[in-house]
C-alpha atoms as a PDB file:
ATOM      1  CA  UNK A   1      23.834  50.814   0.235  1.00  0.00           C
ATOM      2  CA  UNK A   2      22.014  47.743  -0.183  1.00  0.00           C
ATOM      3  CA  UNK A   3      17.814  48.082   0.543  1.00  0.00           C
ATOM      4  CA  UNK A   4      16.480  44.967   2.130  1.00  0.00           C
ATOM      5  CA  UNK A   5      14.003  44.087  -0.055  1.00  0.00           C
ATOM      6  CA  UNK A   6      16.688  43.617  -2.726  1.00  0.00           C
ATOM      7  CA  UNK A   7      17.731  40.468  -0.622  1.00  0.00           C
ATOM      8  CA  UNK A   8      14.541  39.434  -0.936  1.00  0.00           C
ATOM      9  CA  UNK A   9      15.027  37.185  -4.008  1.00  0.00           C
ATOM     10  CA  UNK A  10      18.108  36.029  -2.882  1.00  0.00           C
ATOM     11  CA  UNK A  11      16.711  34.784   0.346  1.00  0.00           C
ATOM     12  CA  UNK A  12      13.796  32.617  -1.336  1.00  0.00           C
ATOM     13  CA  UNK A  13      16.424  31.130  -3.764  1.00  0.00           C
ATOM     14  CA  UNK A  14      18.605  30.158  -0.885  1.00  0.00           C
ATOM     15  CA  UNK A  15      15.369  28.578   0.863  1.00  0.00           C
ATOM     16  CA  UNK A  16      14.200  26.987  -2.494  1.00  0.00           C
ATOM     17  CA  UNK A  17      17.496  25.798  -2.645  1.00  0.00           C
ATOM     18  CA  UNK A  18      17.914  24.219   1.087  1.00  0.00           C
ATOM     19  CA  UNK A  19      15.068  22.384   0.214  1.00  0.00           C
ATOM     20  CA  UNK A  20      15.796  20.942  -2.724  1.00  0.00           C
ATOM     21  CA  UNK A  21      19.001  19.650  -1.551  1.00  0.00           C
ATOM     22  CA  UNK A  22      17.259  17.987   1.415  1.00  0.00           C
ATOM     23  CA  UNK A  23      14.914  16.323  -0.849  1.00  0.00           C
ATOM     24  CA  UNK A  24      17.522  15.147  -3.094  1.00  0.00           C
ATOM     25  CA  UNK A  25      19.421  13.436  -0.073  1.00  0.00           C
ATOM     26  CA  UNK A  26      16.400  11.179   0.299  1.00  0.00           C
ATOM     27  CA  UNK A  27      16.795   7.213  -0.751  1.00  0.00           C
ATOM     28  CA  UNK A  28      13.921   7.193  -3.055  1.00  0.00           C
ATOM     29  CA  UNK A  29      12.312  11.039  -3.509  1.00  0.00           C
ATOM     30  CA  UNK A  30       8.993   8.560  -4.735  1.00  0.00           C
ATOM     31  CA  UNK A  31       8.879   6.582  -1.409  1.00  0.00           C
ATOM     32  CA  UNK A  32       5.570   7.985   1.053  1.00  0.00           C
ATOM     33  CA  UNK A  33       6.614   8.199   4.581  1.00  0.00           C
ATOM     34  CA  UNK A  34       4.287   6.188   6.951  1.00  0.00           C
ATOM     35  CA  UNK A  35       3.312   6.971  10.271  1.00  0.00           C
ATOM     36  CA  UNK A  36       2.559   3.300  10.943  1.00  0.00           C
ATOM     37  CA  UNK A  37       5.561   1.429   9.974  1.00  0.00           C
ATOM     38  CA  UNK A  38       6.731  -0.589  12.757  1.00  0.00           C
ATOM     39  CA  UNK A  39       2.945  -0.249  14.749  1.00  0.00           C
ATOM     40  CA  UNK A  40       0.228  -2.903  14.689  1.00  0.00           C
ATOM     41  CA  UNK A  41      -1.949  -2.872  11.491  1.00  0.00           C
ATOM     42  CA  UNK A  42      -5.337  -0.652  12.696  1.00  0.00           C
ATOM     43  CA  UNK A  43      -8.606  -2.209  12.844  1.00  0.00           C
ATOM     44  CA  UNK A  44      -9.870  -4.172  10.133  1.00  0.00           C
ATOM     45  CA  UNK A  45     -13.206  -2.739   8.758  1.00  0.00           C
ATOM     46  CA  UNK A  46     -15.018  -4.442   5.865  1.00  0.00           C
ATOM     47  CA  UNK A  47     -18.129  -5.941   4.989  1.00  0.00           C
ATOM     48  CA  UNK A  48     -18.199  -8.891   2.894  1.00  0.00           C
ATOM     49  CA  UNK A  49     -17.540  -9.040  -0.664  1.00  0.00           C
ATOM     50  CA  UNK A  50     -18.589 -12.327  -2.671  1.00  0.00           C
ATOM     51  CA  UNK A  51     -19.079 -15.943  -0.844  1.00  0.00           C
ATOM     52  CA  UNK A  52     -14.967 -16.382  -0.063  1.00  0.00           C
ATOM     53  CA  UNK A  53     -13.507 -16.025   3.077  1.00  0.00           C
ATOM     54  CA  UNK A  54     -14.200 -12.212   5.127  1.00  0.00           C
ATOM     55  CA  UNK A  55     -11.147 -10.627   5.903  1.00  0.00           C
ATOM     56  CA  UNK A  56     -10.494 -10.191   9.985  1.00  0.00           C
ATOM     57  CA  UNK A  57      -8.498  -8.479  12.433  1.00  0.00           C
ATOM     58  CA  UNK A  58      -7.336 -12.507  13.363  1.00  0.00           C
ATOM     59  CA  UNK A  59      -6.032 -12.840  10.293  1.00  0.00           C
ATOM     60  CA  UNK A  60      -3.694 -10.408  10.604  1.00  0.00           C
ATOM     61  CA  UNK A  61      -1.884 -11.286  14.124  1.00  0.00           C
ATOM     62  CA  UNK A  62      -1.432 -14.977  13.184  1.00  0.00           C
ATOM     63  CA  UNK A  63       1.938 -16.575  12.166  1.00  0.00           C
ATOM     64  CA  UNK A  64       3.448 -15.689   9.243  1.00  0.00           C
ATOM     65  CA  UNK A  65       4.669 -12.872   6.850  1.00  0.00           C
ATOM     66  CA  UNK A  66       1.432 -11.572   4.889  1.00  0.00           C
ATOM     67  CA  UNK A  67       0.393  -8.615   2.516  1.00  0.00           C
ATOM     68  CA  UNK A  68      -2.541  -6.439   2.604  1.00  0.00           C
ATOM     69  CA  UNK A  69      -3.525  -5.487  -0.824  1.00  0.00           C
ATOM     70  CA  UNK A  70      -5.863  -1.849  -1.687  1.00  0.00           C
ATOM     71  CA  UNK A  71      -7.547  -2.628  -5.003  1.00  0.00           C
ATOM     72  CA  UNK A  72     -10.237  -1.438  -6.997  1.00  0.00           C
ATOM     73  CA  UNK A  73     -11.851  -3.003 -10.407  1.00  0.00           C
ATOM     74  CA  UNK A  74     -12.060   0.915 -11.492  1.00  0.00           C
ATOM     75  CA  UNK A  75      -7.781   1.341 -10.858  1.00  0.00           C
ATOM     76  CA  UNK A  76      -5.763   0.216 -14.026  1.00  0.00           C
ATOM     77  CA  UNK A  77      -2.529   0.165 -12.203  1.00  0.00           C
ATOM     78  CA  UNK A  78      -4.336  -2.462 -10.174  1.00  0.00           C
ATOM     79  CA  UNK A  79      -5.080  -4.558 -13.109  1.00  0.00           C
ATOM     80  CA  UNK A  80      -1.374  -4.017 -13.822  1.00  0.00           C
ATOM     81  CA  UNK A  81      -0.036  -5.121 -10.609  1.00  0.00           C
ATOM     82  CA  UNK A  82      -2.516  -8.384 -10.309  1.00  0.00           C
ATOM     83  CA  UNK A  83      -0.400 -10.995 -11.935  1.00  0.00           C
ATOM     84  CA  UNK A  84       2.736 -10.162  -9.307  1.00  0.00           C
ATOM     85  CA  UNK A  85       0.065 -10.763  -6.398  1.00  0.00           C
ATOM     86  CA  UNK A  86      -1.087 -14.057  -8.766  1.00  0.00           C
ATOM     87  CA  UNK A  87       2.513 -15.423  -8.549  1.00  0.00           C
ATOM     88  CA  UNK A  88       3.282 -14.207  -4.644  1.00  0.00           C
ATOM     89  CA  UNK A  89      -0.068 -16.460  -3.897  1.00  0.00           C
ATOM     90  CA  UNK A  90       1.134 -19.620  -6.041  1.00  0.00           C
ATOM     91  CA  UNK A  91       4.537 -19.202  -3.751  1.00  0.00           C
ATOM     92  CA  UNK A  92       2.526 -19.718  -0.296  1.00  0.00           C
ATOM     93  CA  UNK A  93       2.518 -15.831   0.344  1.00  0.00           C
ATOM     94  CA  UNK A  94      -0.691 -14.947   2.288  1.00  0.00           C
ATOM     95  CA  UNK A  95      -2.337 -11.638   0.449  1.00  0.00           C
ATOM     96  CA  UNK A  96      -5.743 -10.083   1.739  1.00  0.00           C
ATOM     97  CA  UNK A  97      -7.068  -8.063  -0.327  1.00  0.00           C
ATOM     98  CA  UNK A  98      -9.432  -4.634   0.685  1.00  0.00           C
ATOM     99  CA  UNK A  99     -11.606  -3.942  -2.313  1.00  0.00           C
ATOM    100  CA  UNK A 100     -11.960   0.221  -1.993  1.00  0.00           C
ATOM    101  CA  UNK A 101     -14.666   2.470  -2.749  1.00  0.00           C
ATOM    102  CA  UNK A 102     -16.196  -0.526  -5.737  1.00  0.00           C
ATOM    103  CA  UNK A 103     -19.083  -1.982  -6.973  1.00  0.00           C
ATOM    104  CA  UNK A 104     -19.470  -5.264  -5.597  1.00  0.00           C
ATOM    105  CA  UNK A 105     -20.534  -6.928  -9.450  1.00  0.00           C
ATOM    106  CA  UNK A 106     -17.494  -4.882 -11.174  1.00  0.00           C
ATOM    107  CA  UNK A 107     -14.720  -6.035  -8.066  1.00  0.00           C
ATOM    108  CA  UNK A 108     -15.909  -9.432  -8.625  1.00  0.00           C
ATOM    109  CA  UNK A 109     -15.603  -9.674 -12.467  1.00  0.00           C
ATOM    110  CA  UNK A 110     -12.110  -8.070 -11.995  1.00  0.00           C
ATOM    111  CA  UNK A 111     -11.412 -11.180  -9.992  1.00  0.00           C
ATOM    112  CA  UNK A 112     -13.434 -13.941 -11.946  1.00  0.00           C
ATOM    113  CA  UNK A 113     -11.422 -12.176 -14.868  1.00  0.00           C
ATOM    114  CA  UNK A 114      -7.953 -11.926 -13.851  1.00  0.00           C
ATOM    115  CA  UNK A 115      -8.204 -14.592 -10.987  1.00  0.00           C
ATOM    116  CA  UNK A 116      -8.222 -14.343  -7.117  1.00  0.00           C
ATOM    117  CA  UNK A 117      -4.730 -14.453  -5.265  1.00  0.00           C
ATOM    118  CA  UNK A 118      -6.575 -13.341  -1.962  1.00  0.00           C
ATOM    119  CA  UNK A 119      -6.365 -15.734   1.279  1.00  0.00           C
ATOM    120  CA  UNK A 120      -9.490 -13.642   2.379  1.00  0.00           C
ATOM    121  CA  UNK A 121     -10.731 -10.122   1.276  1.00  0.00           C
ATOM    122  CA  UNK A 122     -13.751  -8.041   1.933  1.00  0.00           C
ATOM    123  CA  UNK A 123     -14.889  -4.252   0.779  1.00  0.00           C
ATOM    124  CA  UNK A 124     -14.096  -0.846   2.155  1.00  0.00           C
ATOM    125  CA  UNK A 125     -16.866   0.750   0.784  1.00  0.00           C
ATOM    126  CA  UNK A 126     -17.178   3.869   2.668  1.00  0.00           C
ATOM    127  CA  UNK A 127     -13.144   4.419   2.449  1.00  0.00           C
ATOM    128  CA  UNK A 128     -13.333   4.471   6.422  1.00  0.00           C
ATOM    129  CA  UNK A 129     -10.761   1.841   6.897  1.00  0.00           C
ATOM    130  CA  UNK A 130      -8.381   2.989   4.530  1.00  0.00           C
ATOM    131  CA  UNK A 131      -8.516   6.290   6.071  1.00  0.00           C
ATOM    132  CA  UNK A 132      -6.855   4.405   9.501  1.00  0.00           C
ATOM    133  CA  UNK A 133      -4.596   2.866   7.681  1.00  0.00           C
ATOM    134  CA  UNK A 134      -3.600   6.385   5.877  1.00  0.00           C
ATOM    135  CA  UNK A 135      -4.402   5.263   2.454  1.00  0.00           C
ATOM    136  CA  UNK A 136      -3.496   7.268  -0.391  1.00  0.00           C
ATOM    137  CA  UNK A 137      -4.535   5.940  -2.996  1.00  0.00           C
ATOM    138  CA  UNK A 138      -5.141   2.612  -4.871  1.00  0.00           C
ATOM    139  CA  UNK A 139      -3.296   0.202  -5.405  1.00  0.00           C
ATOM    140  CA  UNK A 140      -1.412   0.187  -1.793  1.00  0.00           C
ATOM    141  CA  UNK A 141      -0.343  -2.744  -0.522  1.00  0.00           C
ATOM    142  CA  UNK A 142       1.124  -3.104   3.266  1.00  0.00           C
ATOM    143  CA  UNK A 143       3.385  -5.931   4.880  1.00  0.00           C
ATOM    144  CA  UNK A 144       2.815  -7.166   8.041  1.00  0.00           C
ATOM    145  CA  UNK A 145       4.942  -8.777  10.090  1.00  0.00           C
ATOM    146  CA  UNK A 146       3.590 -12.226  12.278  1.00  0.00           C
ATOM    147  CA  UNK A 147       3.074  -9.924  15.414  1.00  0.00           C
ATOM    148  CA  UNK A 148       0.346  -8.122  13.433  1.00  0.00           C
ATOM    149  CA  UNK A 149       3.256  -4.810  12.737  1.00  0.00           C
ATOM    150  CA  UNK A 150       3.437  -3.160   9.429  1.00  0.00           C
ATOM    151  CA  UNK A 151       6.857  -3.583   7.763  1.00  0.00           C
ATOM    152  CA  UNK A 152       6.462  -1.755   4.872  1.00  0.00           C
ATOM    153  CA  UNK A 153       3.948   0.519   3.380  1.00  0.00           C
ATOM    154  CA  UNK A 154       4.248   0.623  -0.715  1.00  0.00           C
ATOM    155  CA  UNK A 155       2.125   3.182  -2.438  1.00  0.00           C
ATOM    156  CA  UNK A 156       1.992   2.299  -6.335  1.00  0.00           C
ATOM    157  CA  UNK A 157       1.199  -0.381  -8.350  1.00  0.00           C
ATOM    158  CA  UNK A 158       3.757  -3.883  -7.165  1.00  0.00           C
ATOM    159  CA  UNK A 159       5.455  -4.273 -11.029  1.00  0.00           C
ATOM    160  CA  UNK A 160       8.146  -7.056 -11.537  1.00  0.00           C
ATOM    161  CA  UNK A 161      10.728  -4.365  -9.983  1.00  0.00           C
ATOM    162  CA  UNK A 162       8.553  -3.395  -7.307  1.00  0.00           C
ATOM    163  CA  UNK A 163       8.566  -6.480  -6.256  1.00  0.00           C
ATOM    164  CA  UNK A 164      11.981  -7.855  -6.430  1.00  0.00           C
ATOM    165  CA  UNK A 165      13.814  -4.700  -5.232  1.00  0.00           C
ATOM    166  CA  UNK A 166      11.480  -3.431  -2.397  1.00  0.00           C
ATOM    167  CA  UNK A 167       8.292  -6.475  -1.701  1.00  0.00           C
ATOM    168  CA  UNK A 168      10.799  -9.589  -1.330  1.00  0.00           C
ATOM    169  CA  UNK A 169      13.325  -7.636   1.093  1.00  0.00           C
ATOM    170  CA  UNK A 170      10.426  -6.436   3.271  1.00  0.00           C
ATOM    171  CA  UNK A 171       9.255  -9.637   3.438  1.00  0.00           C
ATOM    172  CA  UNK A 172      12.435 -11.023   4.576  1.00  0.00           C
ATOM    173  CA  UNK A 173      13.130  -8.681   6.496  1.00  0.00           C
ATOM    174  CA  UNK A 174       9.604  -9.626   8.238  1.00  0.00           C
ATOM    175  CA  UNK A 175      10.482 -13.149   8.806  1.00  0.00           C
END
């Protein structure tokens, strides 16, 4: 006769393995689901961050495919990703950029350093808009569609794969 609690092992492979096949099934396991693809882009909360144009909610419900940009002069994958935002702003692609949780001095040297792809920009410094906007972590970057809707969310830094296989589509796919 078989005791239940010998079944017990068998049962929590079976689960563990349920799961894992449902995970596996998934287009890209490293993808982050987003509540707020396909909703307007939340309330734009900054305070200003060097003498260049402040970031506004306006700015993001105009014409136009643009790119919201989480960054930090503390976040190396940031520094990584910077040159792909560089060439997306020499094309005529519109990038804001949210400087999170820095030190004004050390967010501007990153940019006085590396250059300044931003259309307009300002600081998060409390993390309170990045919390509506269901940040995880820098760098993040968002695209939004001309209606003010986010297209895509993209957690990670935007390398030269990034951005050919998953930022051009979703910006095409916003036009």
């Amino acid at each position: 006769m078989v005791k239940p609690l010998m079944l017990v092992p068998l049962i929590v492979f079976g689960a563990f393995a349920a799961f894992a096949l449902v995970g596996l099934q998934r287009e890209n396991p490293d993808d982050l689901p987003s509540a707020l693809a396909g909703r307007a882009a939340p309330a734009v909360q900054v305070t200003p961050l060097g003498d260049g144009p402040l970031l506004r909610d306006a700015d993001l419900r105009g014409e136009g495919v643009k790119l919201v940009n989480y960054w930090a002069s503390w976040c190396a994958p940031c520094r990584v990703e910077h040159p792909n935002f560089e060439r997306l702003a020499q094309e005529g692609v519109t990038i804001y950029g949210v400087n999170y949780k820095d030190k004004p001095d050390n967010a501007l040297g990153f940019l006085a350093e590396l250059g300044n792809p931003y259309a307009a920009m300002g600081a998060d410094e409390s993390g309170r808009m990045a919390l509506d906007w269901g940040l995880y972590g820098v760098p993040e970057t968002y695209v939004i569609d001309g209606e003010g809707n986010i297209v895509l969310r993209f957690a990670g830094p935007i390398t030269g794969r990034v951005l050919e296989n998953t930022i051009r589509p979703a910006i095409e796919a916003a036009r």
